[in-house]
N, C-alpha and C. Protein backbone atom coordinates (compact mmCIF):
# COMPACT_ATOMS: atom_id res chain seq x y z
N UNK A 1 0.84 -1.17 0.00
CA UNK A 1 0.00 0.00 0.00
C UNK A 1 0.90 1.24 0.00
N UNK A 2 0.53 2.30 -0.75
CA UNK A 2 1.42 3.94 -0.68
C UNK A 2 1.01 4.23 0.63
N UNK A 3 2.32 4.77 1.11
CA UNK A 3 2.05 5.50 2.53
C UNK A 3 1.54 6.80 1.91
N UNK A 4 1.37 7.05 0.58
CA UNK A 4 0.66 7.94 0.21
C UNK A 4 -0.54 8.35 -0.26
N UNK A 5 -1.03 7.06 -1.12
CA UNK A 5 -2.26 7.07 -2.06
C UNK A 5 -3.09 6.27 -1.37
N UNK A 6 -2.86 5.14 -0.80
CA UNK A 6 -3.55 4.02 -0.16
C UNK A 6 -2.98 3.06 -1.17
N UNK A 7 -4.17 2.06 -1.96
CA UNK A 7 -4.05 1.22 -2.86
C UNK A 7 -3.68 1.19 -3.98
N UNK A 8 -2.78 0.20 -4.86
CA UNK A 8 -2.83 0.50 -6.21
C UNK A 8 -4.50 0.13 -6.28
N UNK A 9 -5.21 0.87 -7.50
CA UNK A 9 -6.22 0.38 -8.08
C UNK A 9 -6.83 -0.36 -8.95
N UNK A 10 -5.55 -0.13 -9.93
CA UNK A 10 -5.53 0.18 -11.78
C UNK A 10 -4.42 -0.43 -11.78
N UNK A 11 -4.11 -1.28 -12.86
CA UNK A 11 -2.80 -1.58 -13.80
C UNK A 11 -2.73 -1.49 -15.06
N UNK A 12 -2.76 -0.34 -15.80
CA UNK A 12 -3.01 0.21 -17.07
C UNK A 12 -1.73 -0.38 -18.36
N UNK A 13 -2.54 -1.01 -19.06
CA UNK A 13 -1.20 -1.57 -20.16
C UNK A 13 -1.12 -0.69 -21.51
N UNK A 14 -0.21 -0.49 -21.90
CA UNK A 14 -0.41 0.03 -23.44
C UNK A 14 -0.02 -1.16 -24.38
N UNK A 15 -0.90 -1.21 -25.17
CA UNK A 15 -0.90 -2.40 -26.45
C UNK A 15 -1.43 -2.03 -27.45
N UNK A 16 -0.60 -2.58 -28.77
CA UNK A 16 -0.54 -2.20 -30.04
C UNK A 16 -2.06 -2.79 -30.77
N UNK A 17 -2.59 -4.13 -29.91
CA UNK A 17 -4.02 -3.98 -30.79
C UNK A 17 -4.89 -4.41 -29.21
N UNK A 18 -6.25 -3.59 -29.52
CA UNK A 18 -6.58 -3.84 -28.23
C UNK A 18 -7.60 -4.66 -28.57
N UNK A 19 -8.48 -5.01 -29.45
CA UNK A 19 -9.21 -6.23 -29.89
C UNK A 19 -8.28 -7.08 -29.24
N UNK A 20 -7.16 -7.35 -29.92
CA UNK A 20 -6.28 -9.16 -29.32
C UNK A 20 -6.22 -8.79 -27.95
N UNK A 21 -5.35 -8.02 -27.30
CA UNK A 21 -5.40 -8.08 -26.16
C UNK A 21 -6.70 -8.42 -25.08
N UNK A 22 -7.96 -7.64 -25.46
CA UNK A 22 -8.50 -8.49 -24.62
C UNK A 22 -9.37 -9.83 -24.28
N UNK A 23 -9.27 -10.09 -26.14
CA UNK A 23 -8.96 -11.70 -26.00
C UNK A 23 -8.41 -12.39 -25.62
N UNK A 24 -7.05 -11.90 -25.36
CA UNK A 24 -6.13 -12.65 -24.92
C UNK A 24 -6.72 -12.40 -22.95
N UNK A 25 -6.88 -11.39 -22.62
CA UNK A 25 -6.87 -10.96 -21.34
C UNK A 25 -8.27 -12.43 -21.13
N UNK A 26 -9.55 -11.96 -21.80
CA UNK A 26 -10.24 -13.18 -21.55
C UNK A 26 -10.15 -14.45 -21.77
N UNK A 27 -9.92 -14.92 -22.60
CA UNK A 27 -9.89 -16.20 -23.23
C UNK A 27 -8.46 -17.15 -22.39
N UNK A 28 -7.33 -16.56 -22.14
CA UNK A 28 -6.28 -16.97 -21.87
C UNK A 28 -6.37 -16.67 -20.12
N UNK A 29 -6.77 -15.49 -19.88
CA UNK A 29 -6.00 -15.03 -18.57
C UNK A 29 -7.58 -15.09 -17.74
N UNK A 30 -8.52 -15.65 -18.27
CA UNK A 30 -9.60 -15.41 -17.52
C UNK A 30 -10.75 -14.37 -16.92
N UNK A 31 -10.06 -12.97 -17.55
CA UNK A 31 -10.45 -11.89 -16.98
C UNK A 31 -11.49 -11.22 -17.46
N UNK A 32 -12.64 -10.72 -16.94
CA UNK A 32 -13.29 -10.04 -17.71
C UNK A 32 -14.77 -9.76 -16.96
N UNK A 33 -16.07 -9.37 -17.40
CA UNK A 33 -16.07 -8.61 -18.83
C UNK A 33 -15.04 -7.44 -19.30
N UNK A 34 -14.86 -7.00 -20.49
CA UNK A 34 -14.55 -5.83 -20.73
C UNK A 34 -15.35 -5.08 -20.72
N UNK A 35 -14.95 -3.82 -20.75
CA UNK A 35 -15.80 -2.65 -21.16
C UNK A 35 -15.20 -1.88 -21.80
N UNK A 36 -15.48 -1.43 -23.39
CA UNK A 36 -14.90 -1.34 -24.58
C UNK A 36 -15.18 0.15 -24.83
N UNK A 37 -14.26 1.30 -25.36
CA UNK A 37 -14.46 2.55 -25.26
C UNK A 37 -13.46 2.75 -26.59
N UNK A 38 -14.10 2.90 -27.85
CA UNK A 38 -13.33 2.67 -29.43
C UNK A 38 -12.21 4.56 -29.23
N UNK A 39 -13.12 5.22 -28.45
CA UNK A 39 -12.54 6.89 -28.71
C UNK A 39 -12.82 7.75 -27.17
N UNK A 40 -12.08 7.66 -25.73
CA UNK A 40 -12.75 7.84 -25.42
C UNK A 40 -12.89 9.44 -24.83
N UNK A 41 -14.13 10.19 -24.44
CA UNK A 41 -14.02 11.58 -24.58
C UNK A 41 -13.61 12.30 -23.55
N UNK A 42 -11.83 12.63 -23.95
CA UNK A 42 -11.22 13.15 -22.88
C UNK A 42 -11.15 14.71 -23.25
N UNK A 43 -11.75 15.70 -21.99
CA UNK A 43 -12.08 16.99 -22.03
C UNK A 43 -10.60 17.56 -21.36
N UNK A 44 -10.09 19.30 -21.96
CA UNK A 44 -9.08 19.42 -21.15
C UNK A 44 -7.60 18.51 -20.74
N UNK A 45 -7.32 17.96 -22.16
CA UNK A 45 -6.56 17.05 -22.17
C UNK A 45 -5.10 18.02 -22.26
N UNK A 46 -4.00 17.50 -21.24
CA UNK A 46 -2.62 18.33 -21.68
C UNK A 46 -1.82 17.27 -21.59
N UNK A 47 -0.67 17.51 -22.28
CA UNK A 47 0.85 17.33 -21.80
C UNK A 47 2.13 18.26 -21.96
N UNK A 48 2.94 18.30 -20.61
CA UNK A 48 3.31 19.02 -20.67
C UNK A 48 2.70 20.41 -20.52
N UNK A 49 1.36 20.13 -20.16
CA UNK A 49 0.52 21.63 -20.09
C UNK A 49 -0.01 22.56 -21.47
N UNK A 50 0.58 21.53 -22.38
CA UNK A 50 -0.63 21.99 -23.43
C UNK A 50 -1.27 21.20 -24.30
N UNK A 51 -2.63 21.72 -24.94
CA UNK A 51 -3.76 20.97 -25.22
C UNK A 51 -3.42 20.12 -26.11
N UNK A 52 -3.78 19.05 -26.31
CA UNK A 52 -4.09 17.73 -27.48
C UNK A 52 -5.38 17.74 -28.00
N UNK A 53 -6.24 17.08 -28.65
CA UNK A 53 -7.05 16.35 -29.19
C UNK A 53 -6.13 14.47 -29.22
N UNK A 54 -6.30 14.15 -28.21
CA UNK A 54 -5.80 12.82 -28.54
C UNK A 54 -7.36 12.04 -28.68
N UNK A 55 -6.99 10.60 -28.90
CA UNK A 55 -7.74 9.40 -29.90
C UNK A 55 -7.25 8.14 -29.11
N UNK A 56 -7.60 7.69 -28.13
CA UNK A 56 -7.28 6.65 -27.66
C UNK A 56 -8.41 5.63 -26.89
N UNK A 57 -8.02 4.35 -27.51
CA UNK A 57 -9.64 3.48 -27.08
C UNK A 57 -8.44 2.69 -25.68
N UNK A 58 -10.07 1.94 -24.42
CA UNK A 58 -9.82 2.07 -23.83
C UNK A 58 -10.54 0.98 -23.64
N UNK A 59 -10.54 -0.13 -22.99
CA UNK A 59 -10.83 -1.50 -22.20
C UNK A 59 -10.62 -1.87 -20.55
N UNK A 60 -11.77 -1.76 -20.11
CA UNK A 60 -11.61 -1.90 -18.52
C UNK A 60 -12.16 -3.27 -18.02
N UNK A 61 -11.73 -3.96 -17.41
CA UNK A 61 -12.41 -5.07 -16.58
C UNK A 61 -11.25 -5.37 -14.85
N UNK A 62 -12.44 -6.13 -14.34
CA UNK A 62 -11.58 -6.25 -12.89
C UNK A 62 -11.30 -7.40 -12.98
N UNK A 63 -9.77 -7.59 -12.27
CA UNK A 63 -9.74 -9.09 -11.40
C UNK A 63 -9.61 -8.99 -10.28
N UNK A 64 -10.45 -9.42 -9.64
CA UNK A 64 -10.57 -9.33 -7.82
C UNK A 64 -11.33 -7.29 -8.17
N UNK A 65 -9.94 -7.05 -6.98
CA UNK A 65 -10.47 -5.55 -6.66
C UNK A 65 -9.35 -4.56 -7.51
N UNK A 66 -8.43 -5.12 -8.34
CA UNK A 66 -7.73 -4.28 -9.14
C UNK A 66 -8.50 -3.98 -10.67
N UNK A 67 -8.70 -3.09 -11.29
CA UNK A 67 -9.02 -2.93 -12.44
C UNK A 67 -7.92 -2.68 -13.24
N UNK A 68 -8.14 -3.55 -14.77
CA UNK A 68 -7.25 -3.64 -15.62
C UNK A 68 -7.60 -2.95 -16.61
N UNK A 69 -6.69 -1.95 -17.10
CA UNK A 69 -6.92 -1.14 -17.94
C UNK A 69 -6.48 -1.58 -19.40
N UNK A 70 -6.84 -1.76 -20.64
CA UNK A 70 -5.50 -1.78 -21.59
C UNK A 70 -5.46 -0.33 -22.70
N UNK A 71 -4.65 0.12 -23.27
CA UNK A 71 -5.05 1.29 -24.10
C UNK A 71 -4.51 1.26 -25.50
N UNK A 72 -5.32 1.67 -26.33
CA UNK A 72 -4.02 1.93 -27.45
C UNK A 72 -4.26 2.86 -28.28
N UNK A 73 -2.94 3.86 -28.65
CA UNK A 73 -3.42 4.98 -29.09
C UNK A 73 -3.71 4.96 -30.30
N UNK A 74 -4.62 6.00 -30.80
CA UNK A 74 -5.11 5.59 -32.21
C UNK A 74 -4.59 7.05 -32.87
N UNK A 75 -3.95 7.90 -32.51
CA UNK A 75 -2.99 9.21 -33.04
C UNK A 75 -1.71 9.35 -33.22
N UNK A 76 -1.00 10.20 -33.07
CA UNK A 76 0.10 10.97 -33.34
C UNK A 76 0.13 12.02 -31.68
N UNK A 77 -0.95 11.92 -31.36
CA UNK A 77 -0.82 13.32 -30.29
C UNK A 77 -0.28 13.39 -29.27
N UNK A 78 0.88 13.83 -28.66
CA UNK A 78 1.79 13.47 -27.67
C UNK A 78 1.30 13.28 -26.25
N UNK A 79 1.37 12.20 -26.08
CA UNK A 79 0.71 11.45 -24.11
C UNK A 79 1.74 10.50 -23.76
N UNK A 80 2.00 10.31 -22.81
CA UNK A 80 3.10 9.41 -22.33
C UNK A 80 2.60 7.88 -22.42
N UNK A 81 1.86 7.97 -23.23
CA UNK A 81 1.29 5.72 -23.96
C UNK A 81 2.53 6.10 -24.67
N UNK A 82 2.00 6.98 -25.74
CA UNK A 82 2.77 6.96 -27.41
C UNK A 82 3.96 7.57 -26.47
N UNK A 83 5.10 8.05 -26.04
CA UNK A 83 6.46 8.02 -25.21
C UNK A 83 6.55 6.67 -25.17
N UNK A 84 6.22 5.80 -24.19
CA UNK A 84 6.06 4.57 -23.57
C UNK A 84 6.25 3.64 -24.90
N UNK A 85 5.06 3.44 -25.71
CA UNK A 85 6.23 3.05 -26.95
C UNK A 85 6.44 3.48 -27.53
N UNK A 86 7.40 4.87 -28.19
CA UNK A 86 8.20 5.04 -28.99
C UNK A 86 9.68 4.61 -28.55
N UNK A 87 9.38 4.28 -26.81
CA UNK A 87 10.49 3.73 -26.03
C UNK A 87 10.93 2.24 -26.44
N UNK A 88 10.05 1.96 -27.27
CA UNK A 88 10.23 0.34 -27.36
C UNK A 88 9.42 -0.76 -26.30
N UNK A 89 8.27 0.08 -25.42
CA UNK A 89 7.81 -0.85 -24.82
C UNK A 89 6.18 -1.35 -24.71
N UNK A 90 5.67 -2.29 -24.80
CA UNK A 90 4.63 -2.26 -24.35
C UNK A 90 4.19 -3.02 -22.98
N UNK A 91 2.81 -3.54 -23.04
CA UNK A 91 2.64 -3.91 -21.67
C UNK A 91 2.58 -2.80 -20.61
N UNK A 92 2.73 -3.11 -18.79
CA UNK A 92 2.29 -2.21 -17.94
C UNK A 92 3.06 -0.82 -18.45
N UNK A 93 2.45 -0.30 -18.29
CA UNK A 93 2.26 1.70 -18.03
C UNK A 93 2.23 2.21 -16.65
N UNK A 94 1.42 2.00 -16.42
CA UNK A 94 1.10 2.40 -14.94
C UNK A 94 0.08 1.92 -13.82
N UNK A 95 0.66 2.47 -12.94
CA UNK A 95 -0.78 1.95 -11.73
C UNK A 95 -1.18 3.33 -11.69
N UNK A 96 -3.09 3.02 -11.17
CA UNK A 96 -2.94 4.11 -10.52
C UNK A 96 -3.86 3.92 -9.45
N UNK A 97 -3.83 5.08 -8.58
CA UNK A 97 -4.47 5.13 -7.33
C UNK A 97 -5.74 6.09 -7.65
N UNK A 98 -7.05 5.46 -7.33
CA UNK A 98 -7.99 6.27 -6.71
C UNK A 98 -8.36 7.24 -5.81
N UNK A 99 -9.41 8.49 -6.37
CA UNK A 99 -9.51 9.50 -4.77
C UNK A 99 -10.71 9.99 -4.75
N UNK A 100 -11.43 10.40 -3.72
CA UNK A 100 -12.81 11.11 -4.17
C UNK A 100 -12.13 12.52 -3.22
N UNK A 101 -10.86 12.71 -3.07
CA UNK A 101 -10.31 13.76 -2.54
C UNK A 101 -9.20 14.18 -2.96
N UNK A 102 -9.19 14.51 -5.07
CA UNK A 102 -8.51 14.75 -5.90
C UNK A 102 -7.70 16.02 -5.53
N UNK A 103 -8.58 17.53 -4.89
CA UNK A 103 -7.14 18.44 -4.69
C UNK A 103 -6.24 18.40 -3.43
N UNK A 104 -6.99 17.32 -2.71
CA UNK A 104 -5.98 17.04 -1.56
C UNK A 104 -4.90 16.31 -1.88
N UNK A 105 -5.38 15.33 -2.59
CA UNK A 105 -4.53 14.21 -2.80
C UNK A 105 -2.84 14.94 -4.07
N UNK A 106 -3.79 15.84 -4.96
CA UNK A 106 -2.49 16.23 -5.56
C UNK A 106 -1.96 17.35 -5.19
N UNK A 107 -1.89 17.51 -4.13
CA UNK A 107 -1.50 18.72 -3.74
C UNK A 107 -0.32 17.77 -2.49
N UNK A 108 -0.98 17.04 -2.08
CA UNK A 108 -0.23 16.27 -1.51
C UNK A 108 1.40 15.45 -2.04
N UNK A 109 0.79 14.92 -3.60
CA UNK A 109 1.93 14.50 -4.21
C UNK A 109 2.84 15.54 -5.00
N UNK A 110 1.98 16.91 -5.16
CA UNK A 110 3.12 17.69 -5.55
C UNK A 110 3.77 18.50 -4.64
N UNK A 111 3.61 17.99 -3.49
CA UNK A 111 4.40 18.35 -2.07
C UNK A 111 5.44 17.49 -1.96
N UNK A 112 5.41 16.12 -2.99
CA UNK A 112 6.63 15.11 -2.44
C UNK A 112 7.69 15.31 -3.55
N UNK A 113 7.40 16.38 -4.56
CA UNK A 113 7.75 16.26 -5.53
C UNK A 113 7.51 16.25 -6.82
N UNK A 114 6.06 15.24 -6.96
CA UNK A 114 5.84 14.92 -7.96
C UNK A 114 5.42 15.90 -8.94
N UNK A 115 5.53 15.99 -10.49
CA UNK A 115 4.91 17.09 -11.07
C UNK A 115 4.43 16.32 -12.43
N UNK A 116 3.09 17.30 -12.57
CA UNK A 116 2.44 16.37 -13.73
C UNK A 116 2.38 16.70 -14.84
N UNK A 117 2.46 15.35 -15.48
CA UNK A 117 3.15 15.37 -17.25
C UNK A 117 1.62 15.15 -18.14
N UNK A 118 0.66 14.71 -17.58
CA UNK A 118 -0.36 14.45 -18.70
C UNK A 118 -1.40 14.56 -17.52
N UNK A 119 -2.92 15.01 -18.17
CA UNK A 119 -3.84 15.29 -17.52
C UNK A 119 -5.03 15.56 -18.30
N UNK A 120 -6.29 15.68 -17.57
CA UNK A 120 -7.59 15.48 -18.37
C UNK A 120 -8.45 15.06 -17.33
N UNK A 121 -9.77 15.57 -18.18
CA UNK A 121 -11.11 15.08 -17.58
C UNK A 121 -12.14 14.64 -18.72
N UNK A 122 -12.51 13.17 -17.91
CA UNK A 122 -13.43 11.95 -18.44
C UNK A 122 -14.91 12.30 -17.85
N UNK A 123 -15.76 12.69 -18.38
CA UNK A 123 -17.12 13.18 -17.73
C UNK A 123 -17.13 13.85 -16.58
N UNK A 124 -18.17 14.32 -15.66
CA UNK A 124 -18.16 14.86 -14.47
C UNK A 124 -17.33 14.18 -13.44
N UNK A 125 -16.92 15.29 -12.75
CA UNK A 125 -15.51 14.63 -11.71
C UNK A 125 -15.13 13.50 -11.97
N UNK A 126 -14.11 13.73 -13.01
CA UNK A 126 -13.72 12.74 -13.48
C UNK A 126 -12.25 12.93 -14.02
N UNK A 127 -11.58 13.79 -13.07
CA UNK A 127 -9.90 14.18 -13.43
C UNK A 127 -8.99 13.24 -13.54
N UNK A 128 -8.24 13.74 -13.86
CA UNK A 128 -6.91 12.36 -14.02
C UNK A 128 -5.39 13.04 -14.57
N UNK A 129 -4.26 12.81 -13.81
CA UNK A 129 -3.31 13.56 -14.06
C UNK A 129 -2.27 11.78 -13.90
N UNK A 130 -1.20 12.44 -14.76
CA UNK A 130 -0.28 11.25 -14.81
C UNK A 130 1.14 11.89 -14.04
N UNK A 131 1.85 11.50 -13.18
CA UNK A 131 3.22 11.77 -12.57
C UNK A 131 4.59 11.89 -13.84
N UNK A 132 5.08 12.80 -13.41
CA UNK A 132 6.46 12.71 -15.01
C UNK A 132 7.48 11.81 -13.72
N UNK A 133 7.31 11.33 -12.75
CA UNK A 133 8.56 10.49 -12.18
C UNK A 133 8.13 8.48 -12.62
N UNK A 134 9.14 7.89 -13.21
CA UNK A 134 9.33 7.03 -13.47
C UNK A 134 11.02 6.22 -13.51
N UNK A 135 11.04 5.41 -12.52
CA UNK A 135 12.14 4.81 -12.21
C UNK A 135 12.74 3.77 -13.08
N UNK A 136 11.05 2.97 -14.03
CA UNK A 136 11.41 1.67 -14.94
C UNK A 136 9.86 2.07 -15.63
N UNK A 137 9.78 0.94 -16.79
CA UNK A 137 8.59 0.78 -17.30
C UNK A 137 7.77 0.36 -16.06
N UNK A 138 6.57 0.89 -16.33
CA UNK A 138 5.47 0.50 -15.79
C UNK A 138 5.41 1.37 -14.59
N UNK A 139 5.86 1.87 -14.07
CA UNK A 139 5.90 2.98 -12.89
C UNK A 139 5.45 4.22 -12.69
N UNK A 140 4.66 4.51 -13.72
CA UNK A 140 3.95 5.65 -13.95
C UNK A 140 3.35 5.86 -13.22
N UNK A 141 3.21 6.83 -12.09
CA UNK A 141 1.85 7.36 -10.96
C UNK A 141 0.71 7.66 -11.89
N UNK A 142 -0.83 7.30 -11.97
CA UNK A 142 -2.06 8.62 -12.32
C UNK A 142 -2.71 8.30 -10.94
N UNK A 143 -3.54 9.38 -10.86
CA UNK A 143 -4.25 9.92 -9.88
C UNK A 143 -5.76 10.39 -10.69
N UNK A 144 -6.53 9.15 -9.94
CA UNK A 144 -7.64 9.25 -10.73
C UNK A 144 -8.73 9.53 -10.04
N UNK A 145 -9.18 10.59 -10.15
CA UNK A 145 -10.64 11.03 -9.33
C UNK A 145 -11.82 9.99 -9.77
N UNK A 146 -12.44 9.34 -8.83
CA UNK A 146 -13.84 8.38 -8.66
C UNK A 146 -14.88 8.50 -8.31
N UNK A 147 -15.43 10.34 -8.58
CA UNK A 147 -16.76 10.51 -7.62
C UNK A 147 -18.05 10.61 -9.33
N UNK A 148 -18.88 10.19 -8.77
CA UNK A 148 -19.80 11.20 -9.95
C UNK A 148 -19.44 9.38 -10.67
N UNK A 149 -20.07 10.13 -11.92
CA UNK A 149 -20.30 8.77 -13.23
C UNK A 149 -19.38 7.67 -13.20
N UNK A 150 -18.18 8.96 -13.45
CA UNK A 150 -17.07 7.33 -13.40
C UNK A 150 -16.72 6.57 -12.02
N UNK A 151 -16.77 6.94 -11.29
CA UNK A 151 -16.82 6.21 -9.74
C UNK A 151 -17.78 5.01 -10.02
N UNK A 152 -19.23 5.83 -10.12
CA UNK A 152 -20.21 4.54 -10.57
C UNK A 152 -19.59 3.55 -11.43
N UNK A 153 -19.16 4.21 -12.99
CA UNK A 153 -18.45 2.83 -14.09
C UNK A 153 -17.91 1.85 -13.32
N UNK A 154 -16.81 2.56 -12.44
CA UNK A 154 -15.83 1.78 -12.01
C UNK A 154 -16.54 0.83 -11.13
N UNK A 155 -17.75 0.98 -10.16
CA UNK A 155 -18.04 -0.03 -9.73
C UNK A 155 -19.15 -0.93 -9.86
N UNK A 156 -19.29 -0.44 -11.52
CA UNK A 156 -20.40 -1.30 -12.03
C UNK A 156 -19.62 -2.54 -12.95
N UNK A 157 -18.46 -2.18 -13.21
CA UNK A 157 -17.58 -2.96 -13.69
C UNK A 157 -17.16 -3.93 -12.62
N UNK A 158 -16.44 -3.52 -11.81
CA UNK A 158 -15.89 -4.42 -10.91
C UNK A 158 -17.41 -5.83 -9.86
N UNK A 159 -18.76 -4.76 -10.12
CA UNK A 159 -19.71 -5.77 -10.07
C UNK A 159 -19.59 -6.84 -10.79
N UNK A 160 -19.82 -6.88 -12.19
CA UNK A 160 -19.90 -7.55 -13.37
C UNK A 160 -19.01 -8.14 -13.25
N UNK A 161 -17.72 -8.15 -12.55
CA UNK A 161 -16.79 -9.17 -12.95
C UNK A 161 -16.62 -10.21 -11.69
N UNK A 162 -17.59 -10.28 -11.12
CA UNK A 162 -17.71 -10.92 -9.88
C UNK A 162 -18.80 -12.10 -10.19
N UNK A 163 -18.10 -13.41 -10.64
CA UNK A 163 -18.44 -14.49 -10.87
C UNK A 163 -18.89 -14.74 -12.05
N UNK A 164 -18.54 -13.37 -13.26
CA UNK A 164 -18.34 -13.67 -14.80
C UNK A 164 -17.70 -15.36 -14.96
N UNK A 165 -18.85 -15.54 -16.39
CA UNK A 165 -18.82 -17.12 -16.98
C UNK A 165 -18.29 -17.12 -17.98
N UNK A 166 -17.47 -15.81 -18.19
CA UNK A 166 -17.39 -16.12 -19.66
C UNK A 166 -17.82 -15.49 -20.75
N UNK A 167 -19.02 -15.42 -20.43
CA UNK A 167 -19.97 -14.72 -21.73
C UNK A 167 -19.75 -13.57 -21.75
N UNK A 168 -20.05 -13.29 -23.22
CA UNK A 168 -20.39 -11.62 -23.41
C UNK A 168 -18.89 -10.82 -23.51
N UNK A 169 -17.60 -11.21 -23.63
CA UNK A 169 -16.27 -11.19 -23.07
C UNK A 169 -16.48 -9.63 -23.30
N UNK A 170 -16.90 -8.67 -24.47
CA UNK A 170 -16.66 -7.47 -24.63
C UNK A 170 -18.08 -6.44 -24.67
N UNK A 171 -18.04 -5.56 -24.02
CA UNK A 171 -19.71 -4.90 -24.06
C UNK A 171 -19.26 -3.72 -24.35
N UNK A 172 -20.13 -2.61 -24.75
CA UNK A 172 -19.75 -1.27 -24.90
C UNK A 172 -19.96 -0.18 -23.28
N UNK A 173 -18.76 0.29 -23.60
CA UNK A 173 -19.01 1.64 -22.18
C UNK A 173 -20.63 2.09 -22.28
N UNK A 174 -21.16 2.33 -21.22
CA UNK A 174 -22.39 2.94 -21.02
C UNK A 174 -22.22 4.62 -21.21
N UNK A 175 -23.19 4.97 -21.75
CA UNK A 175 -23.06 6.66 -21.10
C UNK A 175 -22.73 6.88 -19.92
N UNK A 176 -21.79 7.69 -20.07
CA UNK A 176 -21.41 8.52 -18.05
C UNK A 176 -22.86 9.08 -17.89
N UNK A 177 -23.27 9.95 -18.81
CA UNK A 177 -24.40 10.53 -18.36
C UNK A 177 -25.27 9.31 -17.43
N UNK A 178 -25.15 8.33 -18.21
CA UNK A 178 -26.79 7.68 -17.37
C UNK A 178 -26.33 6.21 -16.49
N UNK A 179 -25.52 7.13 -16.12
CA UNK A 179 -25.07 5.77 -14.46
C UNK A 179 -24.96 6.67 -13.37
């Protein structure tokens, strides 16, 4: 556990096709449902502190109480996925930690240091900032606010994957609006 954040939450992968991957994630690794997001609509998107239009689909399902993220970018527009592999890597990206006490919490980590390289908001309270400190692949801090719609997603997902058979391996994201 972070003596800072609490829990990891999230283990976010970047992969070059995300159809296979989460076949592979189901079919092979057991995991699932997904929840399938072809574009998804990130408001106030920066890096480095200035704006993008990025294009990136997005696949969520739980195992246990961690949610697995996978992503893959579908642009050119600079975010630390497309860094991550132009590095030569794929697979984990990052963890991240949950908060429903987003300016405490980053105010907190940019008290330890940390300063943020990518950021955005996914429907109502629904922020998300990524850490520029990374020691190895996969070490990426985000800090993901969970109140409002996506809080709900997140734990309508992690419902659904609680004694999944199998079926149905991929469904489409719901509206934020109507959860």
């Amino acid at each position: 556990m972070s003596k800072f954040l609490g829990e990891i939450r999230q283990l976010g992968y970047v992969v070059p096709d995300i159809e296979a991957a989460m076949d592979y994630w189901a079919t092979t690794m057991g995991v699932g449902p997904w929840y399938y997001n072809p574009k998804v609509p990130i408001e106030d998107y920066r890096y480095d502190g200035n704006p993008y239009e990025v294009h990136n689909s997005v696949a969520l399902a739980n195992s246990g109480f961690v949610q697995v993220e996978l992503i893959q970018t579908r642009n050119d527009a600079p975010s630390m996925y497309r860094d991550f592999q132009k590095a030569g890597h794929t697979g984990l990206q990052h963890v991240a930690y949950w908060t429903q006490n987003f300016d405490n919490d980053l105010a907190l980590m940019e008290s330890q240091g940390f300063k943020v390289k990518m950021s955005g908001t996914v429907g109502e309270n629904g922020r998300f900032v990524y850490f520029d400190k990374e020691d190895h692949p996969g070490t990426v801090i985000e800090l993901s606010e969970v109140v409002g719609p996506k809080g709900r997603l997140f734990k309508t997902i992690y419902e659904e994957s609680i004694g999944w058979n199998g079926n149905d391996p991929v469904r489409p994201f719901p509206s934020l609006s109507e959860i």
